[in-house]
N, C-alpha and C. Protein backbone atom coordinates (compact mmCIF):
# COMPACT_ATOMS: atom_id res chain seq x y z
N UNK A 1 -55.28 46.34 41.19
CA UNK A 1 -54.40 46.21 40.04
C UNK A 1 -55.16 45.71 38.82
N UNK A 2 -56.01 44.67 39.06
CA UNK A 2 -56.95 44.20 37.70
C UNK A 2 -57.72 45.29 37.37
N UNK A 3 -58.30 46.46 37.89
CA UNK A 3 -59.19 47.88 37.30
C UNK A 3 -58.27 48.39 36.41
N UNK A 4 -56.70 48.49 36.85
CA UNK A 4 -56.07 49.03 36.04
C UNK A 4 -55.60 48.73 34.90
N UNK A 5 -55.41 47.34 34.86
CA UNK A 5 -54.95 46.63 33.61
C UNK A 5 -56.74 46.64 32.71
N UNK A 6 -57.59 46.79 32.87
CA UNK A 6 -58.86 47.27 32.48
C UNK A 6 -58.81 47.99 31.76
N UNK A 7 -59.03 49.35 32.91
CA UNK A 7 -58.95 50.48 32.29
C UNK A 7 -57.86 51.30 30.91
N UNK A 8 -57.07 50.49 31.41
CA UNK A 8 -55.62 50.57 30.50
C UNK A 8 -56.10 50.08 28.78
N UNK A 9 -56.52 48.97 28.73
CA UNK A 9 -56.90 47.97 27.95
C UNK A 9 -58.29 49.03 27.70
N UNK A 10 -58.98 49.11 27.83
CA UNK A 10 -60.21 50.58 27.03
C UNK A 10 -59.43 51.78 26.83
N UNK A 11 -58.66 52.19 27.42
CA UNK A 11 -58.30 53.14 26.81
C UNK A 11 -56.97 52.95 25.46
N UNK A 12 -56.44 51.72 25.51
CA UNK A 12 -55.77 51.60 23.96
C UNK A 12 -57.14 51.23 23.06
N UNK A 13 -57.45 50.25 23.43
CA UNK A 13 -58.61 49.89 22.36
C UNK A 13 -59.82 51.35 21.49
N UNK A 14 -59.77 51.94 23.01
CA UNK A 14 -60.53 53.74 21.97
C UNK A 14 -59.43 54.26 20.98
N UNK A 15 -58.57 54.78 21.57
CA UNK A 15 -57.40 55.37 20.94
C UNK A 15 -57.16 54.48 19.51
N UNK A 16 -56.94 53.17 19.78
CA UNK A 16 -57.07 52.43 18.00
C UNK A 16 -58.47 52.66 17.73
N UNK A 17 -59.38 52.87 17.98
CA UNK A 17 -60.81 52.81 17.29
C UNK A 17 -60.39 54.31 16.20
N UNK A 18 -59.99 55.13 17.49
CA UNK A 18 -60.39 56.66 16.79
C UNK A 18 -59.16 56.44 15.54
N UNK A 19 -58.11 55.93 15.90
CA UNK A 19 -56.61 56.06 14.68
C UNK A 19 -57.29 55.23 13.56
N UNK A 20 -57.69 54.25 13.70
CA UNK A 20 -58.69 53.40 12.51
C UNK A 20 -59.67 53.96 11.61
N UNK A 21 -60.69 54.66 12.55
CA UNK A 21 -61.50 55.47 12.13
C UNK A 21 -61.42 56.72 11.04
N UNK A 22 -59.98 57.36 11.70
CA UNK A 22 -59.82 58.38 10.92
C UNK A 22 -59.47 58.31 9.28
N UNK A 23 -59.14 56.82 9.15
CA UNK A 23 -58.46 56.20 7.83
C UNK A 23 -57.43 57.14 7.14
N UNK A 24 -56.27 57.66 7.38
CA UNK A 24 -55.14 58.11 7.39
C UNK A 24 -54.65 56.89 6.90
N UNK A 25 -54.24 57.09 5.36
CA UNK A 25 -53.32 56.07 4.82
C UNK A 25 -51.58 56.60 5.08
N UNK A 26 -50.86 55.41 5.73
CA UNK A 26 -49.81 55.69 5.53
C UNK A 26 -48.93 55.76 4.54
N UNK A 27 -47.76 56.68 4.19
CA UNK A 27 -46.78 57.09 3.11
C UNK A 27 -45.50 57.44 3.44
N UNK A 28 -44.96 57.50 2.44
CA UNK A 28 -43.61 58.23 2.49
C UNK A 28 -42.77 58.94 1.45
N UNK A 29 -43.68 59.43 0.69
CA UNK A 29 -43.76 60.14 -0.77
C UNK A 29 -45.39 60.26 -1.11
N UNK A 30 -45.30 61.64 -1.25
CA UNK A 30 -46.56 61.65 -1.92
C UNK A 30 -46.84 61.18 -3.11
N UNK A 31 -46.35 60.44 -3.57
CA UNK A 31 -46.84 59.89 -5.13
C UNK A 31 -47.60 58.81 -4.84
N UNK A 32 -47.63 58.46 -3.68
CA UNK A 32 -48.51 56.91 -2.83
C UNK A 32 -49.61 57.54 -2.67
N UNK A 33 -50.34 58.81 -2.55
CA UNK A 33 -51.50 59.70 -2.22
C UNK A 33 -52.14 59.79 -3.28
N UNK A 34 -53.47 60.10 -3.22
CA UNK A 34 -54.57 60.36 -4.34
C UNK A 34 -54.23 61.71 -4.87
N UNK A 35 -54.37 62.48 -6.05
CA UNK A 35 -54.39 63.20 -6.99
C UNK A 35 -54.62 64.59 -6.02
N UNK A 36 -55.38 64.42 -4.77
CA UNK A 36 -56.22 65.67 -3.92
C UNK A 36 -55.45 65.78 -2.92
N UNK A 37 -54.30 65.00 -2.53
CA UNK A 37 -53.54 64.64 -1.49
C UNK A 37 -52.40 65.12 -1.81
N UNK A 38 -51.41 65.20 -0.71
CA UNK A 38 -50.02 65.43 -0.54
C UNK A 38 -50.06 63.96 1.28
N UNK A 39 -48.43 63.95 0.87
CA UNK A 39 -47.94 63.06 2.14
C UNK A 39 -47.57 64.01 3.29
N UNK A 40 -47.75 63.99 4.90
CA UNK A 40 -47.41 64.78 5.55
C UNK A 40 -46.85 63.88 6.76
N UNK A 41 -45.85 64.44 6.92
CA UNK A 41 -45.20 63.99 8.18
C UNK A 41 -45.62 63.85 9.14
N UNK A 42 -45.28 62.81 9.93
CA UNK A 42 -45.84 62.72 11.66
C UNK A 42 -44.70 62.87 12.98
N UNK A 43 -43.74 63.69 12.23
CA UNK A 43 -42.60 63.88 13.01
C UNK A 43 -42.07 65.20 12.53
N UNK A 44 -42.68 66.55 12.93
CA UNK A 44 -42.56 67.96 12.25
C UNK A 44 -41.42 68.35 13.12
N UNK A 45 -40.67 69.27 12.28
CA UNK A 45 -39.22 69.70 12.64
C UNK A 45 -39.55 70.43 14.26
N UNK A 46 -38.62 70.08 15.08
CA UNK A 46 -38.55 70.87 16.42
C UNK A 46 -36.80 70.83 16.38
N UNK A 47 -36.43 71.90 16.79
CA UNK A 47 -35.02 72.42 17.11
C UNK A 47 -34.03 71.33 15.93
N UNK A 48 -33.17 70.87 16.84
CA UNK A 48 -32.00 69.87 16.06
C UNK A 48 -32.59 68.72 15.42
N UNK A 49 -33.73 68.61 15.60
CA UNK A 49 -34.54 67.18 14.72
C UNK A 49 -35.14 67.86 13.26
N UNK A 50 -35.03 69.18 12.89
CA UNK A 50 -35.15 69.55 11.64
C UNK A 50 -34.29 68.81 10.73
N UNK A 51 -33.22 68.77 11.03
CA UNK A 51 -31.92 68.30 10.37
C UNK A 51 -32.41 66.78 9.90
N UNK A 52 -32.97 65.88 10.63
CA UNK A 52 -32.93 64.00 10.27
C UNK A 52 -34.22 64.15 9.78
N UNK A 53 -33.98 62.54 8.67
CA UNK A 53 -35.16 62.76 7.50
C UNK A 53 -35.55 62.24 8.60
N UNK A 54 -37.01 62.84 7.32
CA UNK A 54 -38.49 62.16 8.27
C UNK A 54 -38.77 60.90 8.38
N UNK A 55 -39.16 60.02 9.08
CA UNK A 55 -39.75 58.93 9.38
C UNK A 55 -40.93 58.20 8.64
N UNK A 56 -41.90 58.77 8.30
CA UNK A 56 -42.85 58.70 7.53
C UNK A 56 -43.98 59.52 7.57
N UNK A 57 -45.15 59.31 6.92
CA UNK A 57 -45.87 60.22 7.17
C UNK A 57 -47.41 59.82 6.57
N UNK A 58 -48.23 60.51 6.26
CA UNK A 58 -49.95 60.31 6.19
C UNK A 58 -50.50 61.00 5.16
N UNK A 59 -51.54 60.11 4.29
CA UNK A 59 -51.79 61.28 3.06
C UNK A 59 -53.01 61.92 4.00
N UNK A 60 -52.87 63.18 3.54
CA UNK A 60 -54.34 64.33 3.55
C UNK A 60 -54.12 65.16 2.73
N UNK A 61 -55.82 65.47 2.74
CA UNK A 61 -56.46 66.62 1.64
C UNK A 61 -55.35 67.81 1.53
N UNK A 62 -55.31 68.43 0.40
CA UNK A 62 -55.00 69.55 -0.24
C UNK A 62 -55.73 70.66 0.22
N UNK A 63 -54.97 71.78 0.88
CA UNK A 63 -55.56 72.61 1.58
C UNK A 63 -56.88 73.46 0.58
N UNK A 64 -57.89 73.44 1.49
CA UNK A 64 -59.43 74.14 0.99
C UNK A 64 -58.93 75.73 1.54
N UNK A 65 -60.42 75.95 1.15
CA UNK A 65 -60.52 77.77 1.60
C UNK A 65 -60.63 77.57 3.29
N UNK A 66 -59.99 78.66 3.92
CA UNK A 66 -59.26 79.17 5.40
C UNK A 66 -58.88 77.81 5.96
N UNK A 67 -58.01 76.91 5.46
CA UNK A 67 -57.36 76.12 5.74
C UNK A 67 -55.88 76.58 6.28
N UNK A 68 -54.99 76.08 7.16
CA UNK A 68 -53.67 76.61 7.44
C UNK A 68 -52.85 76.08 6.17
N UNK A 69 -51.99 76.79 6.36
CA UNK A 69 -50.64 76.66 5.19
C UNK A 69 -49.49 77.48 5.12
N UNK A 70 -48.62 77.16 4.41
CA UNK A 70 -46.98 77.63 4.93
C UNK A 70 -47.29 78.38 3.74
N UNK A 71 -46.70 79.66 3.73
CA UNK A 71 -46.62 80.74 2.77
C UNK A 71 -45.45 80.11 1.40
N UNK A 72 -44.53 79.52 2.11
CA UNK A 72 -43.06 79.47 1.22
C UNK A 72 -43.38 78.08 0.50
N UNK A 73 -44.03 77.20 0.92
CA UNK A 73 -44.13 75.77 0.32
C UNK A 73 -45.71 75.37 -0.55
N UNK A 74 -45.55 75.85 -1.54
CA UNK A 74 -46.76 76.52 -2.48
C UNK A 74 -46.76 75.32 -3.36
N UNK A 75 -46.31 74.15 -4.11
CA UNK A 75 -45.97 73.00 -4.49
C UNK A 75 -46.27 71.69 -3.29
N UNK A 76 -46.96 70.90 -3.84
CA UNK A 76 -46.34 69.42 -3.56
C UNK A 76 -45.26 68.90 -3.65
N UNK A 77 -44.44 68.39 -1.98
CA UNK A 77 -43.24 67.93 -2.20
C UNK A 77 -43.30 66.36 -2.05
N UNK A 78 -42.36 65.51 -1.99
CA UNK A 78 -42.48 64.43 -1.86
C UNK A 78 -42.68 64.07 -0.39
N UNK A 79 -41.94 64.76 0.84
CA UNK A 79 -42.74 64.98 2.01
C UNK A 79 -43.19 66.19 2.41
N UNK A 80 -44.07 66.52 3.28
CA UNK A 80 -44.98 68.14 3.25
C UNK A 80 -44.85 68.13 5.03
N UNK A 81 -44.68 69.44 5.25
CA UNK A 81 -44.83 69.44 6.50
C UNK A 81 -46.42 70.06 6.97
N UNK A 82 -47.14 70.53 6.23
CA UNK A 82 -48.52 70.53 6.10
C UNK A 82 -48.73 70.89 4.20
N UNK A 83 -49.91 70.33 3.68
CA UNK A 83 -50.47 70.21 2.34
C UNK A 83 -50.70 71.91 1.87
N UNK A 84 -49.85 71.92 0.69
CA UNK A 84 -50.11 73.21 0.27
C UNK A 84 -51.24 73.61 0.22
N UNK A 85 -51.96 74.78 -0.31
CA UNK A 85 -53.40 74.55 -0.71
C UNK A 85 -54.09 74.19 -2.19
N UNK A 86 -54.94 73.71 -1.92
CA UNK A 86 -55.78 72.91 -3.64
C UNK A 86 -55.49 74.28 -4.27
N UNK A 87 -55.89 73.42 -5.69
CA UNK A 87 -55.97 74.13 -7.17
C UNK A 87 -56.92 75.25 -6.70
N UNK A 88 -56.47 76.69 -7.63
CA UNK A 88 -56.90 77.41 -7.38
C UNK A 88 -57.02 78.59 -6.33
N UNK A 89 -56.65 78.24 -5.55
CA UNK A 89 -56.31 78.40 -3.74
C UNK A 89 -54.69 79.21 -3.91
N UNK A 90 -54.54 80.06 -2.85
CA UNK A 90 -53.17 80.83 -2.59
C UNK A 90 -52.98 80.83 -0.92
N UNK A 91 -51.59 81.05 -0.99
CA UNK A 91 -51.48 80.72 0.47
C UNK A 91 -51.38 82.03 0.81
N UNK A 92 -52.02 83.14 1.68
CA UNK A 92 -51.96 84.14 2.08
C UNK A 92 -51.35 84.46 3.30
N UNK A 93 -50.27 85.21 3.65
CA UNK A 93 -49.47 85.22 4.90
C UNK A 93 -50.32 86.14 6.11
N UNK A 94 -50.37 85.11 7.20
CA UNK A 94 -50.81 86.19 8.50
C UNK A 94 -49.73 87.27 9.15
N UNK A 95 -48.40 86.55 8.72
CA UNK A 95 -47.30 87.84 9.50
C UNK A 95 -47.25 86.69 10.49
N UNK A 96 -47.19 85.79 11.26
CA UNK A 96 -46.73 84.74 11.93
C UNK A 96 -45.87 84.15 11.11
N UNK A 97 -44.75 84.23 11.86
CA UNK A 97 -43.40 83.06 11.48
C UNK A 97 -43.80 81.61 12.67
N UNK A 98 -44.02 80.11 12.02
CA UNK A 98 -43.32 79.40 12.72
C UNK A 98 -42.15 79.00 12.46
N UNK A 99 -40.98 78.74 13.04
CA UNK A 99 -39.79 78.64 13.46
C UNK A 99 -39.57 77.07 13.21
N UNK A 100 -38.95 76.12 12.00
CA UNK A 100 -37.96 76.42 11.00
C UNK A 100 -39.02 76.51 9.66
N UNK A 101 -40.15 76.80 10.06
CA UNK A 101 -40.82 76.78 8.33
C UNK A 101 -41.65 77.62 8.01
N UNK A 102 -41.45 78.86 8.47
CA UNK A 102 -41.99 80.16 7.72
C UNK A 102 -43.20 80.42 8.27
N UNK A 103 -43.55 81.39 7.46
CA UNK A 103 -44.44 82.57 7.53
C UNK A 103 -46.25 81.69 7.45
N UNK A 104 -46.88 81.61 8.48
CA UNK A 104 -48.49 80.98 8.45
C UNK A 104 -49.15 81.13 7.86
N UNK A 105 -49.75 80.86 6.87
CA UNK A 105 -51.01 81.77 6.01
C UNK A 105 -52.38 80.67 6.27
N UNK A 106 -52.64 81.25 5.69
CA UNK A 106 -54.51 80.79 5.38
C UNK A 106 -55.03 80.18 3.45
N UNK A 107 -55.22 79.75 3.49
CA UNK A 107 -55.61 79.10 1.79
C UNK A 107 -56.65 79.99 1.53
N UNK A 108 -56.50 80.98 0.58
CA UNK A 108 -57.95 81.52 -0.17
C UNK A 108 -57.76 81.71 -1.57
C-alpha cells in the first residue's frame, strides 16, 4: 500500500510539472489574453452540455499557417472554442463537419 501512495504522489506531482510548464494563463474572456491570443475553453460542447455556459477557459496563440480552425468562427469571441486564425490567415474548409461547431478547416 505505501508503493502506491508513492507512486500516486509522482504521478500528480509530473502531471502538475507538465500543467505548470505549459504556462496556460487562465481566463474567461478574451480581453484577459495578449493582443496574439484568444480565450479557449476547457469544457468544449458534447451533446446537451453545448447548451451551459462555459466554465472557463485558457489563453492561446492565434491560429498560424496549417493550424486547425472552425470555418464559421472567423472573429475573436469573448469565449472560443478553438482560436480563429492570426492576421492575415483564412480559415479554409476540409469538408469535415464537427458536430455542434461546423465545418474543420486549416489556417492559410
Amino acid at each position: 500500500m505505501g508503493k502506491t501512495k508513492v507512486f500516486l504522489g509522482a504521478v500528480f506531482m509530473v502531471i502538475l510539472c507538465i500543467v505548470t510548464v505549459g504556462g496556460s494563463v487562465p481566463c474567461s474572456q478574451s480581453s484577459q489574453c495578449q493582443t496574439d491570443e484568444c480565450c479557449v475553453t476547457t469544457n468544449p460542447p458534447r451533446g446537451k452540455r453545448a447548451l451551459a455556459p462555459t466554465a472557463g477557459g485558457v489563453c492561446q496563440k492565434l491560429g498560424s499557417a496549417k493550424d486547425s480552425c472552425y470555418v464559421m468562427y472567423t472573429t475573436v469571441q469573448d469565449m472560443n472554442y478553438r482560436c480563429p486564425c492570426g492576421p492575415g490567415l483564412v480559415c479554409v474548409g476540409s469538408g469535415m463537419m464537427e458536430v455542434p461547431l461546423g465545418e474543420v478547416g486549416t489556417c492559410s
